[in-house]
Protein backbone atom coordinates (compact mmCIF):
# COMPACT_ATOMS: atom_id res chain seq x y z
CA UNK A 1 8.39 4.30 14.88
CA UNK A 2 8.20 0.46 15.08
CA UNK A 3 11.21 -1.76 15.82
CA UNK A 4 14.46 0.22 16.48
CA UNK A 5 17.23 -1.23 14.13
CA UNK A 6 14.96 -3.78 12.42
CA UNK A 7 15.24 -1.97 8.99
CA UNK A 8 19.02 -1.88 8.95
CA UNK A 9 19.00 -5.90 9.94
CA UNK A 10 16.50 -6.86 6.81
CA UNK A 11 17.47 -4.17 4.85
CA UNK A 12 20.34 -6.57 2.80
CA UNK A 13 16.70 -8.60 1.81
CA UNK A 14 15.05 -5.70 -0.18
CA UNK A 15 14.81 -4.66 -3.54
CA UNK A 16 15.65 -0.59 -3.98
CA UNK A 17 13.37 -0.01 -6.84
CA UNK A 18 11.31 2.91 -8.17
CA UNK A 19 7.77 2.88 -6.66
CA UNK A 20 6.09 3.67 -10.07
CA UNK A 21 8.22 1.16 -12.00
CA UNK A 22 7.31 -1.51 -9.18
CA UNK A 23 3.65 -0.58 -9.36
CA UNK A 24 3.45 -0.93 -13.17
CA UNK A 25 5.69 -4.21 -13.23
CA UNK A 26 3.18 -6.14 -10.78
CA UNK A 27 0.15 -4.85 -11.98
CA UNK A 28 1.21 -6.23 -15.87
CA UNK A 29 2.24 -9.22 -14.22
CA UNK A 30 -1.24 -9.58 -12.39
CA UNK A 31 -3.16 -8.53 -15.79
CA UNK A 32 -1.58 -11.10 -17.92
CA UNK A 33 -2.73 -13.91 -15.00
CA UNK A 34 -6.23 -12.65 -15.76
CA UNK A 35 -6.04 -10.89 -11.69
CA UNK A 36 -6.79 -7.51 -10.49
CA UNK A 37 -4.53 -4.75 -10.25
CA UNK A 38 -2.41 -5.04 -6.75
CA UNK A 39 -4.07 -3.74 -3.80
CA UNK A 40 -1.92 -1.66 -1.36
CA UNK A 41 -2.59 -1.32 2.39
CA UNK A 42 -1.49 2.26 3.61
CA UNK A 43 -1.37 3.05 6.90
CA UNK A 44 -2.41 7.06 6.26
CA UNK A 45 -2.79 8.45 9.80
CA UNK A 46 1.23 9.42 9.92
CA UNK A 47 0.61 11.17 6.75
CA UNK A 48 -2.03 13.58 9.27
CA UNK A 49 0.73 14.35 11.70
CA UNK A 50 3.06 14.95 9.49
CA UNK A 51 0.88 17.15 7.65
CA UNK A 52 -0.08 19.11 11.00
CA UNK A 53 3.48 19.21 12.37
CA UNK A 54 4.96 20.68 8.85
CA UNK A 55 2.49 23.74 9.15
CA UNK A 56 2.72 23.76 12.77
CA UNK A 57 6.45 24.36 12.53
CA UNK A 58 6.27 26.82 9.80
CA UNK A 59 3.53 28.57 12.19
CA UNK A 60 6.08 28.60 15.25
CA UNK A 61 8.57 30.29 13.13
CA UNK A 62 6.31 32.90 12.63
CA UNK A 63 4.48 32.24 9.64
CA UNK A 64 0.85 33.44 9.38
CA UNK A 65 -2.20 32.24 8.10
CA UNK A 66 -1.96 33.84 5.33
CA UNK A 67 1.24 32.29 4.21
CA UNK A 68 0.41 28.87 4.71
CA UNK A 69 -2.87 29.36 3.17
CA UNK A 70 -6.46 27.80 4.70
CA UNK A 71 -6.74 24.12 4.63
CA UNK A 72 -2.78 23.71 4.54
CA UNK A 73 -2.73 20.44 6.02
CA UNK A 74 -5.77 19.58 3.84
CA UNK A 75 -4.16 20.29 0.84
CA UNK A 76 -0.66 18.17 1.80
CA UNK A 77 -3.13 15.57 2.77
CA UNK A 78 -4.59 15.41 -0.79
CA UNK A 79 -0.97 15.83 -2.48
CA UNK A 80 -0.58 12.22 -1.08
CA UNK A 81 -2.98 10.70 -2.19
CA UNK A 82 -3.02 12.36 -5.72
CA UNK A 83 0.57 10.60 -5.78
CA UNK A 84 -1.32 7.18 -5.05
CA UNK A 85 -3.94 7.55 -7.75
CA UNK A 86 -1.27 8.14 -10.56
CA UNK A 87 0.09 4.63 -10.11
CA UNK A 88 -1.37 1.13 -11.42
CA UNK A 89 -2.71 0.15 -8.32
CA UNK A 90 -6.00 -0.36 -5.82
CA UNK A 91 -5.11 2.30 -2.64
CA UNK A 92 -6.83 0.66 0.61
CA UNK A 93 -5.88 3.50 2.71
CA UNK A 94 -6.47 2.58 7.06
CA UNK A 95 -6.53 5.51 9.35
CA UNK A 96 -6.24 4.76 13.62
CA UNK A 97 -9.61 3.88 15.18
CA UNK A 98 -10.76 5.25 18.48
CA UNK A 99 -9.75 1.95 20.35
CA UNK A 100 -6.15 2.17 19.74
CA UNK A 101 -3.55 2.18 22.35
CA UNK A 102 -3.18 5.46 24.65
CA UNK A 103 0.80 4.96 25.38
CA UNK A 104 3.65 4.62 23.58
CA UNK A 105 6.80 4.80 25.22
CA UNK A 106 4.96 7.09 27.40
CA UNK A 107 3.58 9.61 24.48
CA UNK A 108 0.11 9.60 23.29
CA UNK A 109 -0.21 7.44 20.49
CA UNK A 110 -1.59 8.23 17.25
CA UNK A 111 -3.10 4.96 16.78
CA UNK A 112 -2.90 1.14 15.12
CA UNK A 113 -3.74 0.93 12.05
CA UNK A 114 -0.97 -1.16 11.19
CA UNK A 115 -2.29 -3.92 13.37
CA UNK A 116 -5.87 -3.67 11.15
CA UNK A 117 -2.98 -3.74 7.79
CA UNK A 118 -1.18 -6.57 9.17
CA UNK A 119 -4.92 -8.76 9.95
CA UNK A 120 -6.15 -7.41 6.48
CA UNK A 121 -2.90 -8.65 4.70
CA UNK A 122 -3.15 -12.25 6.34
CA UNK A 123 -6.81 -12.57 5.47
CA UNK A 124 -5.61 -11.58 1.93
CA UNK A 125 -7.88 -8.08 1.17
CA UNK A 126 -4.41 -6.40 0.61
CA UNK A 127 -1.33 -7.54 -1.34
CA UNK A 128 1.40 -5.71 0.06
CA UNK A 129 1.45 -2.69 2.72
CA UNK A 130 3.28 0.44 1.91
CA UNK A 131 4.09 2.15 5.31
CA UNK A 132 7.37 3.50 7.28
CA UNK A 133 6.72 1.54 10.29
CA UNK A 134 8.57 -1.90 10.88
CA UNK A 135 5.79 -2.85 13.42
CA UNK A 136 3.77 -4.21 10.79
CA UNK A 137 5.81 -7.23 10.11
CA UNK A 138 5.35 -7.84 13.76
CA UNK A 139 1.41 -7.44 13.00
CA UNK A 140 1.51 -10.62 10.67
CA UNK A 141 2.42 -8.72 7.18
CA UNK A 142 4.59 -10.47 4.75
CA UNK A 143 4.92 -8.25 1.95
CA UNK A 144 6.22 -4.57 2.70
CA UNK A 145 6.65 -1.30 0.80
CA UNK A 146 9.22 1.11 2.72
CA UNK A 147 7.67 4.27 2.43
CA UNK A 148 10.32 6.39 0.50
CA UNK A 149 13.75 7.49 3.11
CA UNK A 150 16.00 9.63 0.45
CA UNK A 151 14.52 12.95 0.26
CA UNK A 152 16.33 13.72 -3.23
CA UNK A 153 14.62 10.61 -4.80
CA UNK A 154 10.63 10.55 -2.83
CA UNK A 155 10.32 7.34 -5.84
CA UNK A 156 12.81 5.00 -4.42
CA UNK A 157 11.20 2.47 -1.95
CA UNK A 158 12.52 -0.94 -0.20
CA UNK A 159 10.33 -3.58 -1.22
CA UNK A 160 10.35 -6.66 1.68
CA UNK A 161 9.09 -10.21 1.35
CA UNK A 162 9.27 -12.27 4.34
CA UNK A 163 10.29 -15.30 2.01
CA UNK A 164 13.25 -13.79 1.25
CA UNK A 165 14.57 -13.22 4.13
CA UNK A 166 17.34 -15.24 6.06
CA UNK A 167 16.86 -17.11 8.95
CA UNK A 168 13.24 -17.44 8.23
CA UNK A 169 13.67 -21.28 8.86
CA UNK A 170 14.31 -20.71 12.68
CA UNK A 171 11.53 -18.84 13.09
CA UNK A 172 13.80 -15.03 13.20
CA UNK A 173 11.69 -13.53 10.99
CA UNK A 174 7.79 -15.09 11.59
CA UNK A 175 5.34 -13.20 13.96
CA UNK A 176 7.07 -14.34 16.93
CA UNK A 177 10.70 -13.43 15.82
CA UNK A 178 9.03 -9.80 15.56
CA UNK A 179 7.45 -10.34 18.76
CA UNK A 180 10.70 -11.25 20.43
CA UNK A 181 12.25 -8.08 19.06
CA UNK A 182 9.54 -6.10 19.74
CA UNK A 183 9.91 -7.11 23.34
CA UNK A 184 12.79 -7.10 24.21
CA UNK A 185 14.78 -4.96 21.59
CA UNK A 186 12.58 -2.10 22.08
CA UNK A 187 9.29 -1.34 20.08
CA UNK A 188 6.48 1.19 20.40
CA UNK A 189 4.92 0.00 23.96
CA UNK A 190 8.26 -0.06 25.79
CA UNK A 191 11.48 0.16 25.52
CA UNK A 192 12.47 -3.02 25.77
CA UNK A 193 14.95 -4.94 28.18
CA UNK A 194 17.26 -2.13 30.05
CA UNK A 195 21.02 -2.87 29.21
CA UNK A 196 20.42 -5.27 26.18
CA UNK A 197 19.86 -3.62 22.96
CA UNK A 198 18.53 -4.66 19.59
CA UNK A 199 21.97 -6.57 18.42
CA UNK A 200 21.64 -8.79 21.67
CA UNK A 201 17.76 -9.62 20.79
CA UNK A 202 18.80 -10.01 17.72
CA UNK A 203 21.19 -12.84 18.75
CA UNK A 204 19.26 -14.48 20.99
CA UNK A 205 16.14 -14.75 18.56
CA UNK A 206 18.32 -17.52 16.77
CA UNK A 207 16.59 -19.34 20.06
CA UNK A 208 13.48 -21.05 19.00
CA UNK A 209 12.29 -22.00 22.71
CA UNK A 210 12.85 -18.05 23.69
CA UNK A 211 10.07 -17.25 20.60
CA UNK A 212 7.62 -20.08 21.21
CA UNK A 213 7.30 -19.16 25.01
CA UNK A 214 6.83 -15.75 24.06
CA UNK A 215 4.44 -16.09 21.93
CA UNK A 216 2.20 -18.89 23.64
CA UNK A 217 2.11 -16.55 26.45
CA UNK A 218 0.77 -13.63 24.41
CA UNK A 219 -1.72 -15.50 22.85
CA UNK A 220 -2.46 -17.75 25.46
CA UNK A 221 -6.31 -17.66 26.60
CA UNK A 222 -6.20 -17.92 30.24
CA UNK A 223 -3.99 -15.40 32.04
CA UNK A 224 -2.52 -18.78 34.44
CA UNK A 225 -1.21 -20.49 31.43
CA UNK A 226 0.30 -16.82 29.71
CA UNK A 227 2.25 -16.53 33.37
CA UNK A 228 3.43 -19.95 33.85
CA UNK A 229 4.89 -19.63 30.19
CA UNK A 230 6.24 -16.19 31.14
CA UNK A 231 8.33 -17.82 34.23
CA UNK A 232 9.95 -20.43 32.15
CA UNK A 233 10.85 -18.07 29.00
CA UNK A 234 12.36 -15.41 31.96
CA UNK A 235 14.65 -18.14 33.41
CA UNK A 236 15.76 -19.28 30.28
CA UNK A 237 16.04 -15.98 29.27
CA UNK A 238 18.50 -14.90 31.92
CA UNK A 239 20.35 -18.09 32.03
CA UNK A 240 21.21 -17.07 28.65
CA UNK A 241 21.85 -13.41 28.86
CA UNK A 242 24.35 -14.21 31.94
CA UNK A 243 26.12 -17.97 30.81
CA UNK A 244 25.85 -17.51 26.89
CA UNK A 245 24.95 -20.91 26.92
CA UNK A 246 24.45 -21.07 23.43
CA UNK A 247 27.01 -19.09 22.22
CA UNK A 248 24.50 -16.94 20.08
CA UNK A 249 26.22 -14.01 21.96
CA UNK A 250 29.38 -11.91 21.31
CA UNK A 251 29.88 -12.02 24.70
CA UNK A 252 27.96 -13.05 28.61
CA UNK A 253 25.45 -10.27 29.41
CA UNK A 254 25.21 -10.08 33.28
CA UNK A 255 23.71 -6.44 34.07
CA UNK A 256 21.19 -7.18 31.45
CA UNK A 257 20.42 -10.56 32.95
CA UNK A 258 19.49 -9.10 36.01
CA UNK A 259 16.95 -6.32 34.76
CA UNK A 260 14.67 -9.59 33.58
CA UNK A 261 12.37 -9.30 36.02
CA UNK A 262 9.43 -11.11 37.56
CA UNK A 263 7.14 -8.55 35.82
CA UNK A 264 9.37 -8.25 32.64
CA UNK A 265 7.48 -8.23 30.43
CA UNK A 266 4.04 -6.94 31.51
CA UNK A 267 1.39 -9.39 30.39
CA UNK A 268 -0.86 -6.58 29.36
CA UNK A 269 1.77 -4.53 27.25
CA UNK A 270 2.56 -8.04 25.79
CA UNK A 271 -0.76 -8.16 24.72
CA UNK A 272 -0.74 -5.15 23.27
CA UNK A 273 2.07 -6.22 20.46
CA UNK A 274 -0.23 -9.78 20.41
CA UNK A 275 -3.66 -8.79 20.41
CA UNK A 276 -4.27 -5.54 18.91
CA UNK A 277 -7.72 -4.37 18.06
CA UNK A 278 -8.34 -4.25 14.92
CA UNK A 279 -11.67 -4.33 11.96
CA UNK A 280 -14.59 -2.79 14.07
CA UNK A 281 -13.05 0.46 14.77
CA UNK A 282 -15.19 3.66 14.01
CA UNK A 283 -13.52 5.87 12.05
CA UNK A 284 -14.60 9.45 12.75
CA UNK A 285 -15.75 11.81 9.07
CA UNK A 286 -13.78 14.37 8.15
CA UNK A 287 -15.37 17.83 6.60
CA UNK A 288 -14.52 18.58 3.59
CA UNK A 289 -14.93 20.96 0.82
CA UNK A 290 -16.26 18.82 -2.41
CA UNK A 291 -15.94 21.31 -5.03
CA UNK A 292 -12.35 21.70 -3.75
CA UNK A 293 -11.47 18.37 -3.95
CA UNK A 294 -13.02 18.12 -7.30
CA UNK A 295 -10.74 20.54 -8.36
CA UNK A 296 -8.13 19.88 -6.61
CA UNK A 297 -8.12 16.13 -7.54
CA UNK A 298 -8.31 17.01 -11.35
CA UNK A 299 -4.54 17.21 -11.86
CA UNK A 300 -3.95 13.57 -10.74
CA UNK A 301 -7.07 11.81 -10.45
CA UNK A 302 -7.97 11.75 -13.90
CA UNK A 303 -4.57 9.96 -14.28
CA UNK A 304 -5.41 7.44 -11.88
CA UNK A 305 -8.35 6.49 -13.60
CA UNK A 306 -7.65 6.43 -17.16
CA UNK A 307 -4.90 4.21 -16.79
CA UNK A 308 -7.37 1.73 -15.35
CA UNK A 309 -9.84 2.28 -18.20
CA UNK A 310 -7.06 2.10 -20.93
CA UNK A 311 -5.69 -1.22 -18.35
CA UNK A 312 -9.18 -2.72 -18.93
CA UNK A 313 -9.47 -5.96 -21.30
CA UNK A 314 -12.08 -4.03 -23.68
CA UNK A 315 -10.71 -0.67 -23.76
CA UNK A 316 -9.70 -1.33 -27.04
CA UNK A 317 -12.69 -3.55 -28.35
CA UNK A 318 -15.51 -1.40 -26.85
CA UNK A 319 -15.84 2.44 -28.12
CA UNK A 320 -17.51 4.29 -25.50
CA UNK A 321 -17.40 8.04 -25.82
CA UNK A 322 -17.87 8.59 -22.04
CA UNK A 323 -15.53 7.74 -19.20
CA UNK A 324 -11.53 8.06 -19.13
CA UNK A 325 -11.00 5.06 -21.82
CA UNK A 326 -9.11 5.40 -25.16
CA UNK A 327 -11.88 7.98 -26.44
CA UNK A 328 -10.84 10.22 -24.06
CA UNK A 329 -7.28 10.76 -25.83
CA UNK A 330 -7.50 14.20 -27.29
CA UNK A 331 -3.64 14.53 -28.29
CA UNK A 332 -0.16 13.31 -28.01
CA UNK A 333 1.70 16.39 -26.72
CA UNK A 334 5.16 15.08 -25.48
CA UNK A 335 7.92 12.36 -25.35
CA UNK A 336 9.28 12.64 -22.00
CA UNK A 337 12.52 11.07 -20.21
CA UNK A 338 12.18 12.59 -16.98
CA UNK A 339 10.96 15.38 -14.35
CA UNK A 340 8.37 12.54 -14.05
CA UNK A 341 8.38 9.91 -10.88
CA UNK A 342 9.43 7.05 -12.80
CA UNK A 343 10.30 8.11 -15.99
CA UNK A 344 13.99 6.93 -17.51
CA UNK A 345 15.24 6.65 -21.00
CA UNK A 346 14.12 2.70 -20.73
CA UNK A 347 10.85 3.73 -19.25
CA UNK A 348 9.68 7.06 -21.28
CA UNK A 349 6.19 8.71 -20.63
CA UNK A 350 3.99 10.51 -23.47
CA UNK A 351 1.98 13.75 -21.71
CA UNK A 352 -1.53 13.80 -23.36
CA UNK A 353 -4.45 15.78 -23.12
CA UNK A 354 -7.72 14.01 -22.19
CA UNK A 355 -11.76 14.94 -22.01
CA UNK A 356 -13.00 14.82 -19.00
CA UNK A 357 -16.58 16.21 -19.67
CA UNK A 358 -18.36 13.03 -18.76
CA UNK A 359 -16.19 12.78 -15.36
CA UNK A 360 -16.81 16.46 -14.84
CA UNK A 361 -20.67 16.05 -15.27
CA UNK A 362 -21.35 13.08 -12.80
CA UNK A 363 -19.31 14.48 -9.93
CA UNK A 364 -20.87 17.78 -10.68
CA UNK A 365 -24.05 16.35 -10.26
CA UNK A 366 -23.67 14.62 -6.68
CA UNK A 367 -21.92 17.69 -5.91
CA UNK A 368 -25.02 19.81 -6.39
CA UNK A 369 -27.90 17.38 -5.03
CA UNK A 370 -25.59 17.47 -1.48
CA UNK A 371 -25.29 20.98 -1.58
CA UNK A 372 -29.11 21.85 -2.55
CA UNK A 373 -27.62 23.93 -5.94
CA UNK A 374 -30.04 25.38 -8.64
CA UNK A 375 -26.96 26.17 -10.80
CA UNK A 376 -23.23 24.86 -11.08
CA UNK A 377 -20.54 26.93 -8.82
CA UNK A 378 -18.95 29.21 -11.12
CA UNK A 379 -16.32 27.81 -13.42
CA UNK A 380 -16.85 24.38 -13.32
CA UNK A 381 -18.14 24.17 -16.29
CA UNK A 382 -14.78 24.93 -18.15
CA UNK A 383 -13.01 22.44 -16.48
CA UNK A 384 -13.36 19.78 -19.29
CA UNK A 385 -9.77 18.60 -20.78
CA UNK A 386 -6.62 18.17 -18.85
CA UNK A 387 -3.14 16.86 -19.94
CA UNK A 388 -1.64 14.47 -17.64
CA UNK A 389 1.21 11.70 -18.14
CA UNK A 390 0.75 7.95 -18.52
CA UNK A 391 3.80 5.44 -19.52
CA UNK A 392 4.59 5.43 -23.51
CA UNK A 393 3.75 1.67 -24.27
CA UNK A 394 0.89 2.11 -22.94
CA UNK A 395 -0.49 5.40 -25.59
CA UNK A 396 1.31 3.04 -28.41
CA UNK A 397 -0.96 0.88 -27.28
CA UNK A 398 -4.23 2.59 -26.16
CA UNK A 399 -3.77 5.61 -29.11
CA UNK A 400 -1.70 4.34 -31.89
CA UNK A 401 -3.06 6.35 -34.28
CA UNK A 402 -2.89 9.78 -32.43
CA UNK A 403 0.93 8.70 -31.46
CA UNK A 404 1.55 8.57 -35.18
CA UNK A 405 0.35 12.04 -35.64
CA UNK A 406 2.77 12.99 -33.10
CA UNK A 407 5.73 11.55 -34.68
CA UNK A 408 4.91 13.42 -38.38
CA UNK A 409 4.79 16.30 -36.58
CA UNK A 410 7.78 15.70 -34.36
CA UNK A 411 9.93 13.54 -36.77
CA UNK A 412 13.25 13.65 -34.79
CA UNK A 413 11.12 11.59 -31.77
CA UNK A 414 10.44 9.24 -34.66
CA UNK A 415 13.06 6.68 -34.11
CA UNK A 416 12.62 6.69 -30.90
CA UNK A 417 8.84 6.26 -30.32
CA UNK A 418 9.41 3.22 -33.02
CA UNK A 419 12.41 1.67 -30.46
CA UNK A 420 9.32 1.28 -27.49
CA UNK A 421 7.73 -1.55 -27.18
CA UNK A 422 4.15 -1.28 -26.99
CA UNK A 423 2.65 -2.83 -23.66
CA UNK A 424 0.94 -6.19 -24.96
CA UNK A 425 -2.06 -7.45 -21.93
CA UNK A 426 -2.81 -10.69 -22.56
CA UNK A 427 -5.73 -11.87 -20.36
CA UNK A 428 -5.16 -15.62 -19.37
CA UNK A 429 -8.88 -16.45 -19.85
CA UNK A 430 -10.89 -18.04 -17.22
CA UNK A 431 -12.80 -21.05 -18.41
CA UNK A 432 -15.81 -22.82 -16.73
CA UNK A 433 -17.86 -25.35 -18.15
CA UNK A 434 -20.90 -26.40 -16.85
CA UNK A 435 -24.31 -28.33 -17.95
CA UNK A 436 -27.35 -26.19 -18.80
CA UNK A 437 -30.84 -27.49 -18.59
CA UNK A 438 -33.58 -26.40 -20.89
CA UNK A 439 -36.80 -28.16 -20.72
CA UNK A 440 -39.15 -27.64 -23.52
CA UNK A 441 -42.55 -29.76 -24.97
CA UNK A 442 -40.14 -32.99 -26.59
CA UNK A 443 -39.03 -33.05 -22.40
CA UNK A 444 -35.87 -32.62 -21.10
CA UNK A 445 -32.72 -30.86 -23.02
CA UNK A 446 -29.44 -30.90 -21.81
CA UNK A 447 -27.19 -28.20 -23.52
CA UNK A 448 -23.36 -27.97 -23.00
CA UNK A 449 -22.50 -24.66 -22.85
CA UNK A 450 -18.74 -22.85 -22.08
CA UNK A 451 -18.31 -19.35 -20.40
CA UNK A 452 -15.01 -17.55 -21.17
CA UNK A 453 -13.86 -15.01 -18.61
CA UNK A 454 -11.76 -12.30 -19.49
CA UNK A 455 -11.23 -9.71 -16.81
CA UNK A 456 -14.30 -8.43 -15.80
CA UNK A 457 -16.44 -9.59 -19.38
CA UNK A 458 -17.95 -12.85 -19.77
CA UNK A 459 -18.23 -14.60 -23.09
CA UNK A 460 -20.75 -17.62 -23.63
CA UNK A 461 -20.83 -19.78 -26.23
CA UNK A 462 -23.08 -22.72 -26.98
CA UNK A 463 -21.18 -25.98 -27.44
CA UNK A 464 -24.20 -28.86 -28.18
């Protein structure tokens, strides 16, 4: 999907990192600056076909029902995302609305919701996009999270800024670089300009007149001043493709000089790439079985959302005995090194066991008002502590005292529990100051008064 050979051009601009190491390292950077966690775009629909052509095939090669198991394609579904809520970040998952495109390359297409990424990304909702698609730089993205392409190591991503990348100066790598190469490399609406290839594009893009044609006449508002553009980018384009004028190419291009066309490209299929539609999109519901979400969901989720509560500014200075926070820590169990995503002798993870009684209770609750339930579905009720894994600084930090416990009873971990550094959150407080006006029976009092921010609390105190 996306840009044929795009990946292997911008690849040398990535950083090969571990997704869960990544996640943690940005969301401590974010914490410290007094900022949310990071909020990922994820373009999810793939994740459906995938899911429905892995049982599918399994199916064909003669597989029944009862092998697979109901809900298969449910249940690989949900294995995503339970991977998603184990990390230190805000999922904004985007599935295809009903508007999307009907072709591409002549096959039905499943839909754009990397378009509605690449608009939410430049309006700021989302921080980076995690996908597998290199149409979404294309779409206006700048910040890019290969989904994983080793199938021995599902951690390791490609991390992409558009900062970083060379040739950004000329324009190569800005929306209408990626429209050039969309175009006339080869993308998902067509297959780009017959005889030329993606190395040739990629040459010629070094042309800024050949992108700023392009991409008046795709965004051009009246269809007279998109074709008049389109006539002077094809002449220059073929002038180029059959003299090298330039000398951006290996070598003069002739047969693909003479496949540019008056209708290459088609304005609408241009248009397409330019203008894709995007927020306003009705998403269609999905049915789906609560209680076997709920416990489905209970091996990861209640991962997911402790580490927020223990990620909190107050989880240390406010004792609730509800929720996922620090009360929740029932035990230390384990010191490990790996079998984890993410885990590595400098990054170690403790496994814990955590109550989950208050979670269990509110989700039970909804569960039964939808349903129209006198009494809880059997066995419910028993699902009340779990033991998941969270990174080691953190317990030091969030449990110190029940990490102690573990290391008298497991004194050869001793040395090296005491050799990690516990994870230290400083919140950069937020300070506004502002004039307060009381009026009482002496008249008018004017009281200075500051309010300290820290993550989500606010703090007030009375200066005059």
């Amino acid at each position: 999907m996306g840009i044929p050979g795009l990946w292997k051009a911008i690849f040398p601009t990535c950083e090969e990192t571990s997704l869960m190491q990544f996640a943690w390292r940005e969301a401590m950077d974010r914490l410290q600056q007094g900022d949310r966690l990071p909020v990922v775009g994820i373009d999810a629909t793939p994740w459906i076909f995938e899911a429905q052509n892995a049982i599918l095939g399994k199916r064909k090669r003669g597989a029944s029902l009862a092998t697979t198991g109901k809900g298969a394609e449910q249940i690989i579904w949900l294995t995503r995302m339970e991977q998603l809520a184990e990390l230190p970040i805000i999922p904004f998952v985007v599935l295809d609305g009903p508007g999307r495109p009907i072709e591409k390359r002549k096959t039905r297409a499943p839909g754009e919701a990397d378009a509605e990424l690449g608009h939410l990304s430049q309006a700021g909702v989302v921080d980076y996009v995690l996908t597998g698609d290199s149409d979404i730089f294309m779409f206006g993205t700048t910040k890019v999270i290969r989904s994983p392409q080793r199938s021995e190591n599902r951690d390791l991503v490609e991390i992409y800024d558009v900062s970083n990348m060379k040739n950004r100066s000329s324009g190569l790598f800005s929306p209408a670089g990626f429209l050039f190469l969309a175009v006339v490399g080869g993308a998902d609406y067509s297959g780009g300009l017959k005889e030329c290839g993606f190395d040739t594009a990629l040459q010629l893009a070094e042309r800024r007149d050949l992108l700023d044609l392009l991409y008046y006449a795709a965004h051009a508002s009246q269809e007279r001043q998109a074709m008049a553009a389109l006539k002077q980018w094809r002449k220059i384009l073929r002038d180029e493709l059959a003299n090298n004028q330039s000398g951006l190419l290996n070598s003069r291009r002739p047969s693909a000089a003479s496949n540019v066309t008056d209708d290459f490209p088609d304005l609408k299929t241009l248009r397409l790439y330019a203008k894709p539609l995007t927020t306003g999109s009705n998403i269609v519901p999905a049915v789906w079985d609560l209680f076997a979400i709920v416990r489905r969901f209970s091996s990861s989720v209640w991962t997911g959302t402790c580490l927020r509560e223990l990620l909190k500014p107050t989880a240390r200075i406010i004792k609730r005995y509800d929720g996922l926070g620090c009360q929740s820590i029932r035990t230390v169990n384990k010191l490990i090194f790996s079998g984890k995503p993410g885990a590595s002798a400098e990054f170690p993870f403790f496994t814990i066991d955590i109550w989950v009684q208050s979670e269990i209770t509110a989700a039970l609750s909804a569960y039964m008002a939808e349903k129209n339930l006198d009494h809880p579905p059997s066995g419910i009720l028993d699902l009340q502590s779990f033991r998941i894994s969270l990174p080691a600084s953190l317990i030091i930090q969030a449990a110190p005292g029940l990490v102690d416990e573990y290391c008298r009873e497991n004194p050869r971990r001793h040395n090296q529990v005491q050799s990690i550094t516990p994870l230290k959150i400083e919140h950069k407080p937020v300070i506004k100051e502002e004039v307060f006006d009381l009026t009482g029976p002496d008249g008018d009092v004017q009281t200075h008064y500051r309010i300290i921010k820290v993550g989500n609390t606010d703090q007030i105190e009375i200066l005059d």
